[in-house]
PDB file of N, CA and C in Angstrom:
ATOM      1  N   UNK A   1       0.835  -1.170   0.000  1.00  0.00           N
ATOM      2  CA  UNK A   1       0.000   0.000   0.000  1.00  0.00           C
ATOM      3  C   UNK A   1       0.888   1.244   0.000  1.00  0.00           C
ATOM      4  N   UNK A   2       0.495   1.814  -0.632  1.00  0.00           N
ATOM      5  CA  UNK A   2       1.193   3.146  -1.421  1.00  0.00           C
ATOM      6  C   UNK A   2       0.368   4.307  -0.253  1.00  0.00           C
ATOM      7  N   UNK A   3       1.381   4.819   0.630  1.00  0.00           N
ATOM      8  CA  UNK A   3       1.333   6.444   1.320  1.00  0.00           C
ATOM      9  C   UNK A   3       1.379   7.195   0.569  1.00  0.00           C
ATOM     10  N   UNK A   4       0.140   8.663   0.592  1.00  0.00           N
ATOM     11  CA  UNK A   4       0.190   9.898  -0.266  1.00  0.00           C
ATOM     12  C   UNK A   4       0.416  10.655   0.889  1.00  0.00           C
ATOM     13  N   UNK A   5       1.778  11.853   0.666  1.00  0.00           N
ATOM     14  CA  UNK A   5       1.759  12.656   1.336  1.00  0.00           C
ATOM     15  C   UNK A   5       0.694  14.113   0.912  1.00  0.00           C
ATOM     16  N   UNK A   6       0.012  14.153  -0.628  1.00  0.00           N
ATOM     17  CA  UNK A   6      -1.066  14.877  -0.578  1.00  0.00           C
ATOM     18  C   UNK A   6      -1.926  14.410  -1.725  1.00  0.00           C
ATOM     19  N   UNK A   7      -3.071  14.965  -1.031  1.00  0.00           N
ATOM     20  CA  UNK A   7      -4.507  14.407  -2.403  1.00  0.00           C
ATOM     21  C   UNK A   7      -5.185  16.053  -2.993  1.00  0.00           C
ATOM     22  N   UNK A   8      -5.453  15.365  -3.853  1.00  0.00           N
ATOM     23  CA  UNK A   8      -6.252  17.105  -4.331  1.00  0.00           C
ATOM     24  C   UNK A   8      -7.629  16.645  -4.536  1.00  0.00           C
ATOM     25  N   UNK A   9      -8.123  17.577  -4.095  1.00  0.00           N
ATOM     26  CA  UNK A   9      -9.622  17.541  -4.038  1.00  0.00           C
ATOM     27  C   UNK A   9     -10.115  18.724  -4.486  1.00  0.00           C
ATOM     28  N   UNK A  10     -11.598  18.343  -4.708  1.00  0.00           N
ATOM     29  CA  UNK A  10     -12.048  19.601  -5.566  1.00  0.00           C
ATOM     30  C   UNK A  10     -12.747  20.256  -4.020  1.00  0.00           C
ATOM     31  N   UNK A  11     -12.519  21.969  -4.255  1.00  0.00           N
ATOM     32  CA  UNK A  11     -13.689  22.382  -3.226  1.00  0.00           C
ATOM     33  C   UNK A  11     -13.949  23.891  -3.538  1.00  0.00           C
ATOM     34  N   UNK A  12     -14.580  23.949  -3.169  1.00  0.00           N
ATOM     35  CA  UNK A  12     -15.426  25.742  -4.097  1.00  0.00           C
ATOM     36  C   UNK A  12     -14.351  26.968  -3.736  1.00  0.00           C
ATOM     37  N   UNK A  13     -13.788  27.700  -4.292  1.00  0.00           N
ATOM     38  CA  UNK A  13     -13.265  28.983  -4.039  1.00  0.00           C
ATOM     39  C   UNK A  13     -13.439  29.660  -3.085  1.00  0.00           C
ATOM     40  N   UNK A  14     -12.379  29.308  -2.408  1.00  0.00           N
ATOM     41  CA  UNK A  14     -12.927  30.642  -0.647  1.00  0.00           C
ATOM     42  C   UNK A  14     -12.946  32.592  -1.374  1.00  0.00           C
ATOM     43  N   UNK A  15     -12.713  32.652  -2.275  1.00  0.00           N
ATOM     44  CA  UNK A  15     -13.188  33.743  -2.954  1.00  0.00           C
ATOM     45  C   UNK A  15     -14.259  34.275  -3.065  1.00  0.00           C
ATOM     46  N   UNK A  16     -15.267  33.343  -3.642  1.00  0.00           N
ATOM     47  CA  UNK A  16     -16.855  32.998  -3.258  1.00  0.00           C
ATOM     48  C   UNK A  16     -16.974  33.957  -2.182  1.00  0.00           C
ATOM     49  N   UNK A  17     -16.664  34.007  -1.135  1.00  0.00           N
ATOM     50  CA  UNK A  17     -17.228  34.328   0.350  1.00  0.00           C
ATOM     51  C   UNK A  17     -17.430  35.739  -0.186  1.00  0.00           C
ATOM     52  N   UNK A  18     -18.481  35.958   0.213  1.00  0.00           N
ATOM     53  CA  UNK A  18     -18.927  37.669   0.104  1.00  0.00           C
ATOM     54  C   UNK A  18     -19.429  38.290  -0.920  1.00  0.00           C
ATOM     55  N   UNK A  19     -19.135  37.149  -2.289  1.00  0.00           N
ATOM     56  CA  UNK A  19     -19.448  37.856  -3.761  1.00  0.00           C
ATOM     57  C   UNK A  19     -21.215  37.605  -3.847  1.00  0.00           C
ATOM     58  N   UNK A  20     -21.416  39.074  -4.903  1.00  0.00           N
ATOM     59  CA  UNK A  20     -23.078  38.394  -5.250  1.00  0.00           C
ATOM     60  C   UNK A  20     -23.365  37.090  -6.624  1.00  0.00           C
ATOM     61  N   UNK A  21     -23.894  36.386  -6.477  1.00  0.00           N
ATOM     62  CA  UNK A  21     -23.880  35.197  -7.133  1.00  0.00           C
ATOM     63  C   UNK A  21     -25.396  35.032  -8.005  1.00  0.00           C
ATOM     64  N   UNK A  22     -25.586  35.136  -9.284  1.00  0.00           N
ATOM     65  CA  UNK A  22     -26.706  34.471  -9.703  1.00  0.00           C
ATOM     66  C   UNK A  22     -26.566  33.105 -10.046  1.00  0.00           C
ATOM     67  N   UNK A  23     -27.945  32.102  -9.809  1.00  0.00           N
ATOM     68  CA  UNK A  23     -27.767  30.594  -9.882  1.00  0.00           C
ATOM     69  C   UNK A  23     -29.396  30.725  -9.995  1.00  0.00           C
ATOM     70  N   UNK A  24     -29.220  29.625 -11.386  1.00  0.00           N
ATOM     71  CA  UNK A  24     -30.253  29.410 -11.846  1.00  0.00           C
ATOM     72  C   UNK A  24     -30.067  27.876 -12.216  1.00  0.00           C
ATOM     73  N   UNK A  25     -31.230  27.533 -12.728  1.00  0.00           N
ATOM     74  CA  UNK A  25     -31.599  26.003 -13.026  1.00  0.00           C
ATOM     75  C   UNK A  25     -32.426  24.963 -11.959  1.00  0.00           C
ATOM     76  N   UNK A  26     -32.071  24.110 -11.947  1.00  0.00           N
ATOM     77  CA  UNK A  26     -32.883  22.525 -10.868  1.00  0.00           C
ATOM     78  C   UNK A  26     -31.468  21.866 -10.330  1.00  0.00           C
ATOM     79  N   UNK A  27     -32.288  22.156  -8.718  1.00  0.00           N
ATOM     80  CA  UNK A  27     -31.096  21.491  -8.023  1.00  0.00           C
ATOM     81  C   UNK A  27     -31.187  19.840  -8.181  1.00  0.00           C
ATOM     82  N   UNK A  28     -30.400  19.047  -7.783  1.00  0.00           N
ATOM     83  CA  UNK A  28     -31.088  17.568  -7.871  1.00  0.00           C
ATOM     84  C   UNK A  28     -32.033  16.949  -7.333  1.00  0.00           C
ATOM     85  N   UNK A  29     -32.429  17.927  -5.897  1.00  0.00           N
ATOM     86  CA  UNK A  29     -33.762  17.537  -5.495  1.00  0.00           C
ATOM     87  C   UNK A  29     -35.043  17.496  -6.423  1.00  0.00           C
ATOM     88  N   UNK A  30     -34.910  19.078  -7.641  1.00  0.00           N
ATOM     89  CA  UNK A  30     -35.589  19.001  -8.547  1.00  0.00           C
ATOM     90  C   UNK A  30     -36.057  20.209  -8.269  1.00  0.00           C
ATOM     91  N   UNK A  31     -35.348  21.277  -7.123  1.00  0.00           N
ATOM     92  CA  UNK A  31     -35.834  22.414  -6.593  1.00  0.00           C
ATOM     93  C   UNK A  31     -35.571  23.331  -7.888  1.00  0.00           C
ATOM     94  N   UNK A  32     -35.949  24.684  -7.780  1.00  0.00           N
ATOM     95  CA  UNK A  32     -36.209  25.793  -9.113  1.00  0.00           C
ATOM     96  C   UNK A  32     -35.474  26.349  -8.427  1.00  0.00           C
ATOM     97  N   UNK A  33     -34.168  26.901  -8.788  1.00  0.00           N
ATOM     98  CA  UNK A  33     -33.754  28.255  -8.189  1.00  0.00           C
ATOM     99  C   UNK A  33     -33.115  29.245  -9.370  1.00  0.00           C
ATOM    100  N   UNK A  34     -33.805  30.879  -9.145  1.00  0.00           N
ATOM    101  CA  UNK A  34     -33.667  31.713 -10.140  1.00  0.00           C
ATOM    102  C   UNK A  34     -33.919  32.721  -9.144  1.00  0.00           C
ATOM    103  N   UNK A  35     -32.495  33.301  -9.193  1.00  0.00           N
ATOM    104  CA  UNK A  35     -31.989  34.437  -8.400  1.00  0.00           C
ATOM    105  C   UNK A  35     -30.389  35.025  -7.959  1.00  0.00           C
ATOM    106  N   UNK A  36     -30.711  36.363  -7.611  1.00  0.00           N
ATOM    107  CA  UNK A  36     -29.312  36.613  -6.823  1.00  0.00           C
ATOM    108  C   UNK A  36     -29.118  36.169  -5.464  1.00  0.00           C
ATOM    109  N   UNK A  37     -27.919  35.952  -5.561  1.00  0.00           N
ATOM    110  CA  UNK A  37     -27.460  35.388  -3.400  1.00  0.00           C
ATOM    111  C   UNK A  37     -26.357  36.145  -3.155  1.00  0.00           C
ATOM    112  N   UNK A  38     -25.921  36.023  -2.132  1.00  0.00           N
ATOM    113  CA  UNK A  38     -24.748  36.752  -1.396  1.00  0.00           C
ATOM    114  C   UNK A  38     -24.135  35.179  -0.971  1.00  0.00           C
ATOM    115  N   UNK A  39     -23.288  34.892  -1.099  1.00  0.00           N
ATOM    116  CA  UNK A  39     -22.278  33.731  -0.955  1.00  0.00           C
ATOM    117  C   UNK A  39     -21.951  34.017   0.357  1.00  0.00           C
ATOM    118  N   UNK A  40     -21.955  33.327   1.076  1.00  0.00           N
ATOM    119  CA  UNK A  40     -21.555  33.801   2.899  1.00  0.00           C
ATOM    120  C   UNK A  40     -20.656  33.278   3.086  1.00  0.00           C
ATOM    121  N   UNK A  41     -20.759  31.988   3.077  1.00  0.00           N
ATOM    122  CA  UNK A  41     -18.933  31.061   3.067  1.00  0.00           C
ATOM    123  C   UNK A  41     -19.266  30.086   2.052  1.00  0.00           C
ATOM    124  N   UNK A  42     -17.782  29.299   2.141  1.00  0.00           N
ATOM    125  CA  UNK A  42     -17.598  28.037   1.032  1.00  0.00           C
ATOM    126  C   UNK A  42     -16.894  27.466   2.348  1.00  0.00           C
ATOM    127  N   UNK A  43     -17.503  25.833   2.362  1.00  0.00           N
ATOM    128  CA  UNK A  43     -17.214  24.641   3.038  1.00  0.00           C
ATOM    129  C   UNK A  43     -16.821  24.072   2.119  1.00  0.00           C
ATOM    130  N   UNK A  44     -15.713  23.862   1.575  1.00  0.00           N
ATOM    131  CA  UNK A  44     -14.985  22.387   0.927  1.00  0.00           C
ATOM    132  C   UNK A  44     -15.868  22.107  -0.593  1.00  0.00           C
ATOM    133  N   UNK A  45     -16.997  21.290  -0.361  1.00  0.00           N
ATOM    134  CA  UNK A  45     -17.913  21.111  -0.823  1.00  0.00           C
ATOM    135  C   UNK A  45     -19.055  21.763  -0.934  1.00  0.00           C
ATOM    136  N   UNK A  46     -19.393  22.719  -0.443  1.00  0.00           N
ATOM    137  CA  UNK A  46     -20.926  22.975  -0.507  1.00  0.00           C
ATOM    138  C   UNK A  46     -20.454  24.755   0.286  1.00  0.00           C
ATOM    139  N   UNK A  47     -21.540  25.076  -0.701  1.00  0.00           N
ATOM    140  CA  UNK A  47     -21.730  27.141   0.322  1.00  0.00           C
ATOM    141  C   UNK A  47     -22.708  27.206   0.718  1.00  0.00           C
ATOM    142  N   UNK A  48     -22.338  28.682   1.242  1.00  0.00           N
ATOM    143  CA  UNK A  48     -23.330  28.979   2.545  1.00  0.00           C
ATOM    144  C   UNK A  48     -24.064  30.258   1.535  1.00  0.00           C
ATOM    145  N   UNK A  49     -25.476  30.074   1.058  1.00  0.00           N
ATOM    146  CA  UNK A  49     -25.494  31.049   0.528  1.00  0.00           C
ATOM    147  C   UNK A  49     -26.880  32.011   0.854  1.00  0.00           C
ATOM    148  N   UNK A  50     -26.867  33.305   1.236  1.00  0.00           N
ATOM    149  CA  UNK A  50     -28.266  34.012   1.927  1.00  0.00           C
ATOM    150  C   UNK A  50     -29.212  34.894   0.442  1.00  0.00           C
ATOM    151  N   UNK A  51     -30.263  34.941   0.933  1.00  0.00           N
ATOM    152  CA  UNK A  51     -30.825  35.502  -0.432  1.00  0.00           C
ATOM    153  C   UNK A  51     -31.579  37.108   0.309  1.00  0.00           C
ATOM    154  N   UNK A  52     -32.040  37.965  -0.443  1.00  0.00           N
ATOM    155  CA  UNK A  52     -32.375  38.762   0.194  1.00  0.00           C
ATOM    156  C   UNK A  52     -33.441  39.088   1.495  1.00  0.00           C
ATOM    157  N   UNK A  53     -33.982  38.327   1.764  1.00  0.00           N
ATOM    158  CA  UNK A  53     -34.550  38.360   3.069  1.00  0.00           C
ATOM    159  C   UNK A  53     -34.160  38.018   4.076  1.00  0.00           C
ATOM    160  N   UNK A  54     -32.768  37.387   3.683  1.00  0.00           N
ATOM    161  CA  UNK A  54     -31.654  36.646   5.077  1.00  0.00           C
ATOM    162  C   UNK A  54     -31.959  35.171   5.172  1.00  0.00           C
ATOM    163  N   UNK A  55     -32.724  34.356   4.474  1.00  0.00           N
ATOM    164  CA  UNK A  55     -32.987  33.067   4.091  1.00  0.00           C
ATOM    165  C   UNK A  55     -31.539  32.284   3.822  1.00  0.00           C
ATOM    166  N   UNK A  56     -30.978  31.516   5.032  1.00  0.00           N
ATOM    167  CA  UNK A  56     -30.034  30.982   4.585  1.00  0.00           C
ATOM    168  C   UNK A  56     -29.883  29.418   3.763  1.00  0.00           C
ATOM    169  N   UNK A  57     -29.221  29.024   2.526  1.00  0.00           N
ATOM    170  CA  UNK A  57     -29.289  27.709   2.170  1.00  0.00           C
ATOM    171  C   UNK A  57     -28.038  27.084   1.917  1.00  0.00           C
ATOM    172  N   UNK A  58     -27.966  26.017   1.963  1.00  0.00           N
ATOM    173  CA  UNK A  58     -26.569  25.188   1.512  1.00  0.00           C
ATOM    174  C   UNK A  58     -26.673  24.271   0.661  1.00  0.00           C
ATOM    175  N   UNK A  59     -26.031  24.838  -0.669  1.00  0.00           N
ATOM    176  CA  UNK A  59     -25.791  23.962  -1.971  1.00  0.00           C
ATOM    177  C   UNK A  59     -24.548  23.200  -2.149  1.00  0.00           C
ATOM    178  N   UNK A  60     -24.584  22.159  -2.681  1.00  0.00           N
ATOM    179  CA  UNK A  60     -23.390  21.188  -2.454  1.00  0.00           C
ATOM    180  C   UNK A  60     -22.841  21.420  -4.254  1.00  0.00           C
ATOM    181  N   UNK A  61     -21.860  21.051  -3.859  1.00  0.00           N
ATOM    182  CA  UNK A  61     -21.067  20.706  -5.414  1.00  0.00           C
ATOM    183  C   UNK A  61     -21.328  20.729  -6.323  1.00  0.00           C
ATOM    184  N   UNK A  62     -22.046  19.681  -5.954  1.00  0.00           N
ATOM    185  CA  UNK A  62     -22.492  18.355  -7.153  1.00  0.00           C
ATOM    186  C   UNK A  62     -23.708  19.118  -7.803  1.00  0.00           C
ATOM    187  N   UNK A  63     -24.256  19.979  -7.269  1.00  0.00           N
ATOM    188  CA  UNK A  63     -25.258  20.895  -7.984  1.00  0.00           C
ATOM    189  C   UNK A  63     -25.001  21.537  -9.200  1.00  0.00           C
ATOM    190  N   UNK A  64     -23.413  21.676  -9.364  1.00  0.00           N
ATOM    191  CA  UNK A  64     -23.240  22.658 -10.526  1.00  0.00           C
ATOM    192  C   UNK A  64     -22.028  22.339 -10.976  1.00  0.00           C
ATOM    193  N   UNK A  65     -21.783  20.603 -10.780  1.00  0.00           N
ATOM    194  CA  UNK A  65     -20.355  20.321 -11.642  1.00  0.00           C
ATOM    195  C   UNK A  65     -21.030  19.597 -12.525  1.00  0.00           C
ATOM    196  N   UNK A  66     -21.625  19.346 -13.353  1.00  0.00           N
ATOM    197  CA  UNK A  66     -22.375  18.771 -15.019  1.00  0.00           C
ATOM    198  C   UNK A  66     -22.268  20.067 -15.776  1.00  0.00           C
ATOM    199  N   UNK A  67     -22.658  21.308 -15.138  1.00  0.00           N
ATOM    200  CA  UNK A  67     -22.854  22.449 -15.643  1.00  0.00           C
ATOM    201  C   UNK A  67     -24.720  22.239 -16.273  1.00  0.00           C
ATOM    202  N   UNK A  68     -25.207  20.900 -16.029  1.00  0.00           N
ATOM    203  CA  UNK A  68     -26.888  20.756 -16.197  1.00  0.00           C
ATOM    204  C   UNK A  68     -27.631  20.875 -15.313  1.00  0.00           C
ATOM    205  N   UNK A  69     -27.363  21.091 -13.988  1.00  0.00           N
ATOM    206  CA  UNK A  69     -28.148  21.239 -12.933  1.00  0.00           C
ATOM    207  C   UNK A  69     -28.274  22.860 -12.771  1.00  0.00           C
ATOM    208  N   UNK A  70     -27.419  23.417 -11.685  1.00  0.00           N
ATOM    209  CA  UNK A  70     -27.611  24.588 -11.530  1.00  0.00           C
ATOM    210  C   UNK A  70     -26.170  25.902 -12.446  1.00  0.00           C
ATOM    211  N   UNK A  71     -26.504  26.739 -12.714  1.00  0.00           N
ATOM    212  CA  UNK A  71     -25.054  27.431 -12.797  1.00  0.00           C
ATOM    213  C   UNK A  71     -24.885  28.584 -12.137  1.00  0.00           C
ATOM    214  N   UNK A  72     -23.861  29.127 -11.805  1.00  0.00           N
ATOM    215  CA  UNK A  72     -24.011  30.208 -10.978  1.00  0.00           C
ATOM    216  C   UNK A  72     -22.498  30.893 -11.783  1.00  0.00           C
ATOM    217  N   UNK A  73     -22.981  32.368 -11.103  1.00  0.00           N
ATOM    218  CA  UNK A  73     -22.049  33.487 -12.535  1.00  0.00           C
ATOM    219  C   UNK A  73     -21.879  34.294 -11.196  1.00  0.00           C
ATOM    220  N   UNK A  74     -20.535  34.673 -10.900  1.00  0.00           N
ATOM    221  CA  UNK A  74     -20.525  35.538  -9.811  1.00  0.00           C
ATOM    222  C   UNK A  74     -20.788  37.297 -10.590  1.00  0.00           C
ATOM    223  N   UNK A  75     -21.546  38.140  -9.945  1.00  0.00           N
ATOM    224  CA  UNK A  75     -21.468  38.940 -10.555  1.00  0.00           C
ATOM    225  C   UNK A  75     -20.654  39.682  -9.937  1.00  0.00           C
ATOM    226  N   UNK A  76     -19.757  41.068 -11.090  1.00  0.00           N
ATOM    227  CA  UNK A  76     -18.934  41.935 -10.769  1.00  0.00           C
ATOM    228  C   UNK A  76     -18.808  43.365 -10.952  1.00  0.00           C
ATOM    229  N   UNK A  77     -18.744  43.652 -10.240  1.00  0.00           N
ATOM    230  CA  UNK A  77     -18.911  45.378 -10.138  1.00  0.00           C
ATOM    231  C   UNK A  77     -18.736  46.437 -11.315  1.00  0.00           C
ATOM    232  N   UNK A  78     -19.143  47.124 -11.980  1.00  0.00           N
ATOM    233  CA  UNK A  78     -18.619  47.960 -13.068  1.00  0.00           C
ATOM    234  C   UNK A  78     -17.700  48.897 -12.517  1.00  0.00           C
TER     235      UNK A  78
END
């Protein structure tokens, strides 16, 4: 058995944290989401993301690595 002194893993951009984010499409539950969020944090896998009423949710990965489920476009300031 072969020791790795490191693995790479995929995990969302701690950049993310704070940006405004549109994400649209069907999560895999089959949920509708079409809107802006405020990205609050990134866990590894999955963010923390609030929408304007302070509604907090947590989307995982796997939501938006096909690029067929959900996509999300950070938006940027002019």
């Amino acid at each position: 058995m072969k020791n790795e002194l490191f693995v790479t893993q995929k995990v969302f951009n701690p950049k993310l944290s704070w940006k405004a984010v549109r994400i649209s499409g069907y999560c895999i539950d089959g949920d509708k989401w079409e809107g802006i969020y405020l990205v609050k944090e990134t866990k590894f896998d999955k963010i923390v993301i609030t929408d304007r009423n302070g509604e907090q949710y947590r989307l995982h990965m796997e939501n938006f690595e096909t690029g067929e489920l959900l996509t999300l476009t950070v938006l940027e300031e002019d």
